[in-house]
C-alpha atoms as a PDB file:
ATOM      1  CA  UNK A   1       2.622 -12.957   3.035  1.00  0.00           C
ATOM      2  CA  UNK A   2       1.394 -16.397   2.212  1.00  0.00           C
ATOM      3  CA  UNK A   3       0.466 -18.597   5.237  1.00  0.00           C
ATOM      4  CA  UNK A   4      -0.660 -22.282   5.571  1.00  0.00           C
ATOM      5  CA  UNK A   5      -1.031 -21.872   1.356  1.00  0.00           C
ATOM      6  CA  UNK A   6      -2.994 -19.138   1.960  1.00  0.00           C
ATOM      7  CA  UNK A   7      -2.616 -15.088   1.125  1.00  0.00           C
ATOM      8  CA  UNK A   8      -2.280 -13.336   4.303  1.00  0.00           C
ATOM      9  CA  UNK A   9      -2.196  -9.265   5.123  1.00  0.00           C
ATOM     10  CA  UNK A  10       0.198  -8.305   7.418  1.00  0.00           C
ATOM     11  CA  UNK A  11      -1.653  -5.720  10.222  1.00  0.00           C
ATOM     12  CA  UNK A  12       1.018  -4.874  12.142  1.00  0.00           C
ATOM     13  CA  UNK A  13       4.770  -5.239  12.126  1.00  0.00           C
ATOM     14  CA  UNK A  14       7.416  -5.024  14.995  1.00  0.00           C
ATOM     15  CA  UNK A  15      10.892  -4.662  14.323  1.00  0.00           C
ATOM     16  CA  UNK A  16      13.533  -4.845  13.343  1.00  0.00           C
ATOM     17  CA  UNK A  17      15.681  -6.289  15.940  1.00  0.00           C
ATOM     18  CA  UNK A  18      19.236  -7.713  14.483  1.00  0.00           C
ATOM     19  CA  UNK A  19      21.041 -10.910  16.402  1.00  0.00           C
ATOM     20  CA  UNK A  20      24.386 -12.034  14.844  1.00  0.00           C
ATOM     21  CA  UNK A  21      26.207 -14.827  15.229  1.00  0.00           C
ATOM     22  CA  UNK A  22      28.573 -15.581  17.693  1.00  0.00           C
ATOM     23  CA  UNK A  23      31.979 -14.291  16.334  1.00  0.00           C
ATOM     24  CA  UNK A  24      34.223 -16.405  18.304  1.00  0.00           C
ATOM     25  CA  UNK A  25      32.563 -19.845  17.295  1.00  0.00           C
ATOM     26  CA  UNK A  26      33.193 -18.251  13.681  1.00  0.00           C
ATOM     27  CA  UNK A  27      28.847 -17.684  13.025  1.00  0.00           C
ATOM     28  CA  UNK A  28      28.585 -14.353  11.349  1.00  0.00           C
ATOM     29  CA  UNK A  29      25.019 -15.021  10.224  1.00  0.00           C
ATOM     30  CA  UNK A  30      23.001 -11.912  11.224  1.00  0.00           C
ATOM     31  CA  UNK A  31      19.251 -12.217  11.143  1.00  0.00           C
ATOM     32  CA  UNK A  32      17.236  -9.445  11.421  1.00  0.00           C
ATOM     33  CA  UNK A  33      13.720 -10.616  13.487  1.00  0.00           C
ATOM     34  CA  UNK A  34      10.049  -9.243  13.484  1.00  0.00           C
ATOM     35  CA  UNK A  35       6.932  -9.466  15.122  1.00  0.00           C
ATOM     36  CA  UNK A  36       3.799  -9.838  12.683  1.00  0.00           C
ATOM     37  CA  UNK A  37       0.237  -9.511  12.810  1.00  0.00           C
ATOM     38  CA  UNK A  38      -1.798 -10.539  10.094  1.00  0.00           C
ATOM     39  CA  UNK A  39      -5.453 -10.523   9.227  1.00  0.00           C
ATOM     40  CA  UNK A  40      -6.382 -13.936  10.779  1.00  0.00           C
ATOM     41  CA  UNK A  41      -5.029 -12.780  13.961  1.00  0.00           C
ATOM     42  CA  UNK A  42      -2.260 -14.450  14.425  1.00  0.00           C
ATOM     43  CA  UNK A  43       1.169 -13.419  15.872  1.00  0.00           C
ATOM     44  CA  UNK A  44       4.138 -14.963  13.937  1.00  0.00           C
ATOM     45  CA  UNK A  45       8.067 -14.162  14.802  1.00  0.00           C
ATOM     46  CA  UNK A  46       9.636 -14.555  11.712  1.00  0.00           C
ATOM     47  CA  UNK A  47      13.673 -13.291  10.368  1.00  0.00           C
ATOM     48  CA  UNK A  48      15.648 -12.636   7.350  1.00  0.00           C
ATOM     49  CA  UNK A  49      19.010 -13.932   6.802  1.00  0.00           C
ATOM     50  CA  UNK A  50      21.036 -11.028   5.882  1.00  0.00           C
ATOM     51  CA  UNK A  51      23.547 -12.624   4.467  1.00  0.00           C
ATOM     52  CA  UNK A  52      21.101 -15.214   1.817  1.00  0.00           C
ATOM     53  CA  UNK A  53      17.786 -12.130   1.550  1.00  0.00           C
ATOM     54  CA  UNK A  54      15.537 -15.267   2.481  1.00  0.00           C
ATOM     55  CA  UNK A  55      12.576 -14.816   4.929  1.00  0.00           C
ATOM     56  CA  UNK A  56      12.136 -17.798   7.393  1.00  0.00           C
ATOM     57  CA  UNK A  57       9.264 -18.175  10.152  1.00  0.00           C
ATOM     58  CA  UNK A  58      10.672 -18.835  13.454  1.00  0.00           C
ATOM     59  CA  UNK A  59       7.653 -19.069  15.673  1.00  0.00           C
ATOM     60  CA  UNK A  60       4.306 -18.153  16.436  1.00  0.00           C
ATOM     61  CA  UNK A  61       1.911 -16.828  19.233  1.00  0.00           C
ATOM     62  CA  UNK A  62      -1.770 -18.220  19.902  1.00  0.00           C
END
């Protein structure tokens, strides 16, 4: 994966663990969410949007 412009390994991966969308508010986005560990130790939570196939960081761990 490429981090902060740079190439990254991935070490480790958690997951998946699929969320979707509140059906009542009419959200049917499902992401599907995983922990990652790559080779300059860092932890990142990042998803995928099911419904587009793009990959989106949603946090990260120190």
């Amino acid at each position: 994966m490429r981090r902060g412009g740079r190439l990254r390994r991935v070490l480790g991966c958690f997951g998946p663990e699929r969320l979707c969308g509140e059906w009542w508010r009419g959200d049917q986005d499902t992401r599907d969410y995983y922990r990652l560990h790559t080779d300059d130790g860092a932890w990142l939570w990042v998803f995928r949007s099911a419904e587009s196939g793009r990959w989106f960081r949603h946090g990260e761990w120190a």
